[in-house]
Each structure stands twice: as C-alpha cells, then as structure tokens.
PDB file of N, CA and C in Angstrom:
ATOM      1  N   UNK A   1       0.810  -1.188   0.000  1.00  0.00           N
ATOM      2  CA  UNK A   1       0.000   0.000   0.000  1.00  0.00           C
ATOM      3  C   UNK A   1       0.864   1.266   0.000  1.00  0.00           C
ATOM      4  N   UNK A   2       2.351   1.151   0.875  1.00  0.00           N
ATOM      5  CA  UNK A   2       3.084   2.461   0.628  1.00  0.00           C
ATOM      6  C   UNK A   2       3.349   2.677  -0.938  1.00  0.00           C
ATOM      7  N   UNK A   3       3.481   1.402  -1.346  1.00  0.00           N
ATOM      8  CA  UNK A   3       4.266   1.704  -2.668  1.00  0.00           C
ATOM      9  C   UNK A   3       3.576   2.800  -3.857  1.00  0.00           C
ATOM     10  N   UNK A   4       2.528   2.334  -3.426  1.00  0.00           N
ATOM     11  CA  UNK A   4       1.389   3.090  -4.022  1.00  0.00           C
ATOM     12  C   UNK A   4       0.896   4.216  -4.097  1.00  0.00           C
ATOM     13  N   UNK A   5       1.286   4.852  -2.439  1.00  0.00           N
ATOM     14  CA  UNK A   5       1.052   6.108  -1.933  1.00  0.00           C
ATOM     15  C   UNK A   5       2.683   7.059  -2.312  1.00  0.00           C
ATOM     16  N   UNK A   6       3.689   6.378  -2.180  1.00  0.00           N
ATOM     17  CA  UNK A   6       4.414   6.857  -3.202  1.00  0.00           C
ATOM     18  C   UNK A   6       4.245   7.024  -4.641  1.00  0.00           C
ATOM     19  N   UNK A   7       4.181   6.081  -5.349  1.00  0.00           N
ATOM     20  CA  UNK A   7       3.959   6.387  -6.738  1.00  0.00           C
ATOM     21  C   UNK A   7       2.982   7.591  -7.142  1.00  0.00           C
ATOM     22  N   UNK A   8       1.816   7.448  -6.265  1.00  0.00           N
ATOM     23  CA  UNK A   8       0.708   8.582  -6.516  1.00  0.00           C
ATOM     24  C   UNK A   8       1.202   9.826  -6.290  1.00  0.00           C
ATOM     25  N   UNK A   9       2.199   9.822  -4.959  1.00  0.00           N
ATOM     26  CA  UNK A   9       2.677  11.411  -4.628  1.00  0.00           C
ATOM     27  C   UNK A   9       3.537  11.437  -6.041  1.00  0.00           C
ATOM     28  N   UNK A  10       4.721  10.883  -6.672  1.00  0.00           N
ATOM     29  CA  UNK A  10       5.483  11.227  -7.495  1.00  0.00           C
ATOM     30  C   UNK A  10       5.000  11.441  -9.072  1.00  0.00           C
ATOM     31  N   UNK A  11       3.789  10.861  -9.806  1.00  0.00           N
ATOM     32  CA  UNK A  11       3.023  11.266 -10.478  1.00  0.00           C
ATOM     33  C   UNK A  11       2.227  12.377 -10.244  1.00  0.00           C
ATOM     34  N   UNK A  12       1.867  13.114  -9.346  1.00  0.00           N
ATOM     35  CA  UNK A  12       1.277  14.247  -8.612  1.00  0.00           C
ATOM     36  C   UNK A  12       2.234  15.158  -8.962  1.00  0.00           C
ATOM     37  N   UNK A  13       3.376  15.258  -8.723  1.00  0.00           N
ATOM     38  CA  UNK A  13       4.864  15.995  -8.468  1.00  0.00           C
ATOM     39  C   UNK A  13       4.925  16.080 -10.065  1.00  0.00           C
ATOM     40  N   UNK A  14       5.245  15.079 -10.930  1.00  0.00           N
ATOM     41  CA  UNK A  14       5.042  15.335 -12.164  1.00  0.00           C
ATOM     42  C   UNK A  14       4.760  16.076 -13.145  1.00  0.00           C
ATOM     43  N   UNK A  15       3.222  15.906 -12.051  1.00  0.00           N
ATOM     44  CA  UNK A  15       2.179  16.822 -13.449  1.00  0.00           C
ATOM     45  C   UNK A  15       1.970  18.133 -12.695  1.00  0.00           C
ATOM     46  N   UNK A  16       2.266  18.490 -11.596  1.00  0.00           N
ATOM     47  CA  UNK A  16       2.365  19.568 -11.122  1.00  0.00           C
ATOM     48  C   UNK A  16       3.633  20.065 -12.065  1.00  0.00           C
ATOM     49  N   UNK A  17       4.834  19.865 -11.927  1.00  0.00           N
ATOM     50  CA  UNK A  17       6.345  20.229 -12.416  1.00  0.00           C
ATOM     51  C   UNK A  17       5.538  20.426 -13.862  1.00  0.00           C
ATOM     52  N   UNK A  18       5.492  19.465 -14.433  1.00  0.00           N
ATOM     53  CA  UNK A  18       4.500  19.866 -15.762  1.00  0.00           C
ATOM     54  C   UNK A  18       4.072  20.791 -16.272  1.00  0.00           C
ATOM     55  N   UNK A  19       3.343  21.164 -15.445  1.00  0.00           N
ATOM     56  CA  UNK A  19       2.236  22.635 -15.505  1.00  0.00           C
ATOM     57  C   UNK A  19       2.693  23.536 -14.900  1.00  0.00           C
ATOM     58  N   UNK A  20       3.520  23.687 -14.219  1.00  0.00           N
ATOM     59  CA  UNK A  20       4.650  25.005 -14.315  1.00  0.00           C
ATOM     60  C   UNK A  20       5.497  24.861 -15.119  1.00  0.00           C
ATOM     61  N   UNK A  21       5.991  24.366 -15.575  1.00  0.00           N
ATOM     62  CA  UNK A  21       6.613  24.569 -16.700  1.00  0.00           C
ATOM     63  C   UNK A  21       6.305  25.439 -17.733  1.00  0.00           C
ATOM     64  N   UNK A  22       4.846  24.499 -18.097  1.00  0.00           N
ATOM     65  CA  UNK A  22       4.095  25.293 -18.926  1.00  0.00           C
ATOM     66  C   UNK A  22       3.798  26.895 -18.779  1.00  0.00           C
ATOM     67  N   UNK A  23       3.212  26.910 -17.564  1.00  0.00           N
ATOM     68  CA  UNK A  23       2.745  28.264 -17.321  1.00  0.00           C
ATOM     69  C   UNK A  23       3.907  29.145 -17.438  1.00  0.00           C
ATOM     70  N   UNK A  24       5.254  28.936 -16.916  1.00  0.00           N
ATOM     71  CA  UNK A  24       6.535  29.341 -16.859  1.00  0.00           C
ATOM     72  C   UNK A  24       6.666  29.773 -18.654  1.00  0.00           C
ATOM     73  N   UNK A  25       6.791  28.701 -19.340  1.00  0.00           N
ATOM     74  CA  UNK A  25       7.288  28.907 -20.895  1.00  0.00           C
ATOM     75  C   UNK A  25       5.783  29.990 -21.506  1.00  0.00           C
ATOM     76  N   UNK A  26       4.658  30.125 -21.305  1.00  0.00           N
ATOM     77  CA  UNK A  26       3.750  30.731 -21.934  1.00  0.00           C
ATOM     78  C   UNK A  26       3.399  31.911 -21.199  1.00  0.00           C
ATOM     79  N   UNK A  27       3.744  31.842 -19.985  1.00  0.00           N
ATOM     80  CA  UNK A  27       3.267  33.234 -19.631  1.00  0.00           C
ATOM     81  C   UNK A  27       4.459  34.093 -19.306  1.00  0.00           C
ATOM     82  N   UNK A  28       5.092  34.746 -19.924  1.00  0.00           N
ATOM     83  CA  UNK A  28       6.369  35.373 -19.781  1.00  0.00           C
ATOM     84  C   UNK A  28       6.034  37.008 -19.830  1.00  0.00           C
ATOM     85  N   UNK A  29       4.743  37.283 -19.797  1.00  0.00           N
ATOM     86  CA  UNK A  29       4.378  38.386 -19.762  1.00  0.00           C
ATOM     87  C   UNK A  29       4.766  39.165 -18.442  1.00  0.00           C
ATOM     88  N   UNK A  30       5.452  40.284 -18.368  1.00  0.00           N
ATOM     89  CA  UNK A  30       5.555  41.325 -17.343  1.00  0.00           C
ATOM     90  C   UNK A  30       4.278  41.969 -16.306  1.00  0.00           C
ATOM     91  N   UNK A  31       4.010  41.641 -15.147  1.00  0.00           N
ATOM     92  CA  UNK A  31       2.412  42.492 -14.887  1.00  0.00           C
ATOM     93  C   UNK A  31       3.022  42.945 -13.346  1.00  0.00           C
ATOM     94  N   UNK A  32       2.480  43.935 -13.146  1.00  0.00           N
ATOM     95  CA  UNK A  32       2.314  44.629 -11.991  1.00  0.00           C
ATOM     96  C   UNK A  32       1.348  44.484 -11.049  1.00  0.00           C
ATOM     97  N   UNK A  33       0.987  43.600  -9.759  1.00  0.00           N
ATOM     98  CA  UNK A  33       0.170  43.463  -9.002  1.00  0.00           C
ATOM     99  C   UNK A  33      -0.419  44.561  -8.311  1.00  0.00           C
ATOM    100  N   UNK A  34      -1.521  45.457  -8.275  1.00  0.00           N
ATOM    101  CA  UNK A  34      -1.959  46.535  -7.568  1.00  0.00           C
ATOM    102  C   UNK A  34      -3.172  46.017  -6.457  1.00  0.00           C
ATOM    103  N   UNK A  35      -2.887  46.417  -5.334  1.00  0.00           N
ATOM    104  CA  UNK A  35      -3.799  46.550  -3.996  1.00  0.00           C
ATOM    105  C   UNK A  35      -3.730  47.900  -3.298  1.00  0.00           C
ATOM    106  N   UNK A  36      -5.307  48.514  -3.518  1.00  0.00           N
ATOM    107  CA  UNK A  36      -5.412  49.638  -3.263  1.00  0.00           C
ATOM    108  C   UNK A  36      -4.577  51.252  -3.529  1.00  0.00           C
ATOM    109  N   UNK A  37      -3.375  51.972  -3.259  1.00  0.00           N
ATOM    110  CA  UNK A  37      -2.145  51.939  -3.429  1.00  0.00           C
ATOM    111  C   UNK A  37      -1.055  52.013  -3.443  1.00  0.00           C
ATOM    112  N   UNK A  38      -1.100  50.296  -3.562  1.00  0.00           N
ATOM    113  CA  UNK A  38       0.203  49.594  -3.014  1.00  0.00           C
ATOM    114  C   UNK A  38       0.724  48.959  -4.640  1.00  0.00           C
ATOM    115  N   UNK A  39       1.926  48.994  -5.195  1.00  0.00           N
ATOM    116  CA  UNK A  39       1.683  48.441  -6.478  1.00  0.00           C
ATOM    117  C   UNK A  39       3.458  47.618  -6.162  1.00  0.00           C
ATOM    118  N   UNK A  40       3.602  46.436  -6.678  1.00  0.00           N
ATOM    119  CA  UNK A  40       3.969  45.574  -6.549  1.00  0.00           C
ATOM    120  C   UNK A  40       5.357  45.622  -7.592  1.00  0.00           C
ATOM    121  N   UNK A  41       6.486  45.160  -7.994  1.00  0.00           N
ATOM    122  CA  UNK A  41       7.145  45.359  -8.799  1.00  0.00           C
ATOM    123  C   UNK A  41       7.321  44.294 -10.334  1.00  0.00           C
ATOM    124  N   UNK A  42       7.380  44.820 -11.367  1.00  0.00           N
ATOM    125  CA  UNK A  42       7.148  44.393 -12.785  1.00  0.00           C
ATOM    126  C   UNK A  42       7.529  42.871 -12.934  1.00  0.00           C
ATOM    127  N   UNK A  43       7.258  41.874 -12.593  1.00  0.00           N
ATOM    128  CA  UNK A  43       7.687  40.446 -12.905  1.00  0.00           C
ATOM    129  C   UNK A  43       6.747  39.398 -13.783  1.00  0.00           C
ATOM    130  N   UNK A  44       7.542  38.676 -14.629  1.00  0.00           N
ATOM    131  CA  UNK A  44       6.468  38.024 -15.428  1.00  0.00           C
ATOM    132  C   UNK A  44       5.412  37.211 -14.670  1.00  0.00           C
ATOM    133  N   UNK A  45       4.104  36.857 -15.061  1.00  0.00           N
ATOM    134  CA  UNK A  45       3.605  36.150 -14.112  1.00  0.00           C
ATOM    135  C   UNK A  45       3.312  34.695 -14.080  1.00  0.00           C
ATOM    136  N   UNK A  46       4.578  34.007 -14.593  1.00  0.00           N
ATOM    137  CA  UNK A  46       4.919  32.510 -14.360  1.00  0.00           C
ATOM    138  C   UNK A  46       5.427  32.767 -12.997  1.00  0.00           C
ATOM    139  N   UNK A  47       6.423  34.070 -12.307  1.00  0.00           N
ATOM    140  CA  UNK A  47       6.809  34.387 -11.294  1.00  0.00           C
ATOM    141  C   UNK A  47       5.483  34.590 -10.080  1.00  0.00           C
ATOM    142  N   UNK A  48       4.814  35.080 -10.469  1.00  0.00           N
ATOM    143  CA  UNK A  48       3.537  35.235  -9.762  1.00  0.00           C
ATOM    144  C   UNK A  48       3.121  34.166  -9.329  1.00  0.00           C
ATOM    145  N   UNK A  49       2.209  33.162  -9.672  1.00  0.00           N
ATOM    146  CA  UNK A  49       1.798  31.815 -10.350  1.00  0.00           C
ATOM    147  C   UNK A  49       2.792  30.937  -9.492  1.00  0.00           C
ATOM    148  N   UNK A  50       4.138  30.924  -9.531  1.00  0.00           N
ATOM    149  CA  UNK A  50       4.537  29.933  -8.571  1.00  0.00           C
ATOM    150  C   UNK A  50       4.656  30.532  -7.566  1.00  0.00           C
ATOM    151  N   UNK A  51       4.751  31.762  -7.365  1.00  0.00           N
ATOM    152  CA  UNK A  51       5.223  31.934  -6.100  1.00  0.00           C
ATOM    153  C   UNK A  51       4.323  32.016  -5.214  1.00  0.00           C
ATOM    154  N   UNK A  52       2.892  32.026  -5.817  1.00  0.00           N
ATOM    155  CA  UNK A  52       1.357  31.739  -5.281  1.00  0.00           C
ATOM    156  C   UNK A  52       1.499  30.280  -4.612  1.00  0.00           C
ATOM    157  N   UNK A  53       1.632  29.810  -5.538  1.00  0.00           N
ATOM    158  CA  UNK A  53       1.824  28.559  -5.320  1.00  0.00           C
ATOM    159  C   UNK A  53       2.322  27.981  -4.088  1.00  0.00           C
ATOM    160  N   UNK A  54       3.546  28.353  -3.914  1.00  0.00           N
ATOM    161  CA  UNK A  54       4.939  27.824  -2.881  1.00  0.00           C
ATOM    162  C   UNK A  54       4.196  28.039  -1.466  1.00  0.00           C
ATOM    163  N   UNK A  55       3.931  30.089  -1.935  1.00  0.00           N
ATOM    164  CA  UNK A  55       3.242  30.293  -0.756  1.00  0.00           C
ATOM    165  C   UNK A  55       2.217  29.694  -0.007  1.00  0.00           C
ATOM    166  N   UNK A  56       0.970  28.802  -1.367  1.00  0.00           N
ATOM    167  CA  UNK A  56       0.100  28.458  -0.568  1.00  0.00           C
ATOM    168  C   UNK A  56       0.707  26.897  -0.047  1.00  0.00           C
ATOM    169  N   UNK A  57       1.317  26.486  -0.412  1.00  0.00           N
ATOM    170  CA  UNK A  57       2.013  24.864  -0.299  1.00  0.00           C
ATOM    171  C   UNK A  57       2.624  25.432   1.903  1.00  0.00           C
ATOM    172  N   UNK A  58       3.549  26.417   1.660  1.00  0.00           N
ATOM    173  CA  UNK A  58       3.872  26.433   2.509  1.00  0.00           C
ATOM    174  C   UNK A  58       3.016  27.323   3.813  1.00  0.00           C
ATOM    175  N   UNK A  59       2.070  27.576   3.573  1.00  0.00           N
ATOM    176  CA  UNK A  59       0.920  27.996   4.876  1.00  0.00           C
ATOM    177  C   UNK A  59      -0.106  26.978   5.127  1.00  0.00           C
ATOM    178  N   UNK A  60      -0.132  26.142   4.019  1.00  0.00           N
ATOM    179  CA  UNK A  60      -1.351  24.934   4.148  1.00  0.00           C
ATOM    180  C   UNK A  60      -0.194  24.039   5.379  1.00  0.00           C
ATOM    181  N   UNK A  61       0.902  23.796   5.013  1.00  0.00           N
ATOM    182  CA  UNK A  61       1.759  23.190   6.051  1.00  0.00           C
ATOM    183  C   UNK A  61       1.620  23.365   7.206  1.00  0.00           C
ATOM    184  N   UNK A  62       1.803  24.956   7.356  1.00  0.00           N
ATOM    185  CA  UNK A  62       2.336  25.598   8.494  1.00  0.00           C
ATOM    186  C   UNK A  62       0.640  25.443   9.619  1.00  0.00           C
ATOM    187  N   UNK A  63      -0.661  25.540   8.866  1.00  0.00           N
ATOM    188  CA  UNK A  63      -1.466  25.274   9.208  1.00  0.00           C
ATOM    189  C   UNK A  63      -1.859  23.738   9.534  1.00  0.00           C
ATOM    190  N   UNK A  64      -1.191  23.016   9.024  1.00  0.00           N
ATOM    191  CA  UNK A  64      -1.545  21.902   9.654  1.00  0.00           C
ATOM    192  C   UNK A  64      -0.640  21.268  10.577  1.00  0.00           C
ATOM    193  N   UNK A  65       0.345  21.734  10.441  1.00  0.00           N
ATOM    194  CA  UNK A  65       1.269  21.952  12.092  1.00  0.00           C
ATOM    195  C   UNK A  65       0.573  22.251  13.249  1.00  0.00           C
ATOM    196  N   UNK A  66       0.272  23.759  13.059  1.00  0.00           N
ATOM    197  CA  UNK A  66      -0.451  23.754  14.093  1.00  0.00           C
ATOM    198  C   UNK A  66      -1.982  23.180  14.748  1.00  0.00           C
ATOM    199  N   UNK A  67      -2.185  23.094  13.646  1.00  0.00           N
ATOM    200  CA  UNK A  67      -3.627  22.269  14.210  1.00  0.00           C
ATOM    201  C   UNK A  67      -2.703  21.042  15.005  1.00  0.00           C
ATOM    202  N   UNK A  68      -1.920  20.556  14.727  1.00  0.00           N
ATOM    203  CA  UNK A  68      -1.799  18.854  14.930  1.00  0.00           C
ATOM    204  C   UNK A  68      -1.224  19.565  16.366  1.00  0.00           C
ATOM    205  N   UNK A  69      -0.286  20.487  16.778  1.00  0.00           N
ATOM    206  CA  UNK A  69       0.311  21.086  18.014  1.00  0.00           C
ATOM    207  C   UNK A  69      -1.466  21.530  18.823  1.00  0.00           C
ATOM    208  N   UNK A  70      -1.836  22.053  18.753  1.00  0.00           N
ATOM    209  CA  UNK A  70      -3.192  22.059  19.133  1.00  0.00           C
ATOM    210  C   UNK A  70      -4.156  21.028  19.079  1.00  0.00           C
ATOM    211  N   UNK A  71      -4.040  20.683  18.564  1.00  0.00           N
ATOM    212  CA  UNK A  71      -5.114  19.028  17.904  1.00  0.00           C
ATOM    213  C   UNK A  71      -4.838  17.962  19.569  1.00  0.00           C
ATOM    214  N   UNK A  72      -3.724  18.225  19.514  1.00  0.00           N
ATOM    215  CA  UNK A  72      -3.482  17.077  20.644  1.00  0.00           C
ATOM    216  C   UNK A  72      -3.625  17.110  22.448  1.00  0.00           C
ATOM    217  N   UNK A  73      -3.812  18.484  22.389  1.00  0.00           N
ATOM    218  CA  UNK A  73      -4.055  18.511  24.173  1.00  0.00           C
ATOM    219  C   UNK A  73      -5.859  18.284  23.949  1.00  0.00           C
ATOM    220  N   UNK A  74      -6.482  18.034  23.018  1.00  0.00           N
ATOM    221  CA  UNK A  74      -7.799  17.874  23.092  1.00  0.00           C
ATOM    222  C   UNK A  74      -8.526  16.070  23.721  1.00  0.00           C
ATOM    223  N   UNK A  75      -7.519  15.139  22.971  1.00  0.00           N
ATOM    224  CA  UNK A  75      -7.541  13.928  23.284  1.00  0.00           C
ATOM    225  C   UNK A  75      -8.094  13.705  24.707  1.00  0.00           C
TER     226      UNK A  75
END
C-alpha cells in the first residue's frame, strides 16, 4: 500500500512540475500586481503563479502543524 502512496505522490509531483513549466514557458508576460495603493514590482507572471503557489504549499503546512500542536491537548 506504501508503494502506491508513493507512486501517486510522485506522479502528482510530475504533473504539477509539468504545468509550471508550462505556465513558466507561456506566460512570460511582465504584470504589476496593484492593492489599493500599493503596487507591486514588474515580474512576469509565471513568477507570480509559482510563487502563489509555494506560498500556498507552505501555509497549508504551516497550518496543519499547528492544528496537529493544538489538535493534541484535546484527546
């Protein structure tokens, strides 16, 4: 059953790597992010796009850290 749950994560990893790639090679366009104003500096937005990404990879983590640090004085 691990073997499996490996293979699935590394086909996952794949087609993720995949599709940044893609987005990387096609979207090479320059854009400026604006919030309210606050305006962001000129980067293509394959740069955007992953770095969305990473970010959300690494707060979904950081959130389930803590739940599990909290999660456990409930037992």
């Amino acid at each position: 059953m691990n073997w499996i749950k490996g293979l699935l994560f590394r086909l996952i990893l794949l087609v993720l790597f995949i599709a940044l790639f893609l987005l990387a090679t096609e979207n090479n366009l320059d854009v400026s992010l604006q919030l309210l104003s606050l305006r962001s500096p000129e980067l293509p937005l394959s740069w955007w796009l992953a770095g969305t990404l990473v970010l959300g990879i690494v707060l979904g983590r950081l959130w389930g850290l803590i739940g599990r640090w909290f999660g456990r004085g409930r037992s």
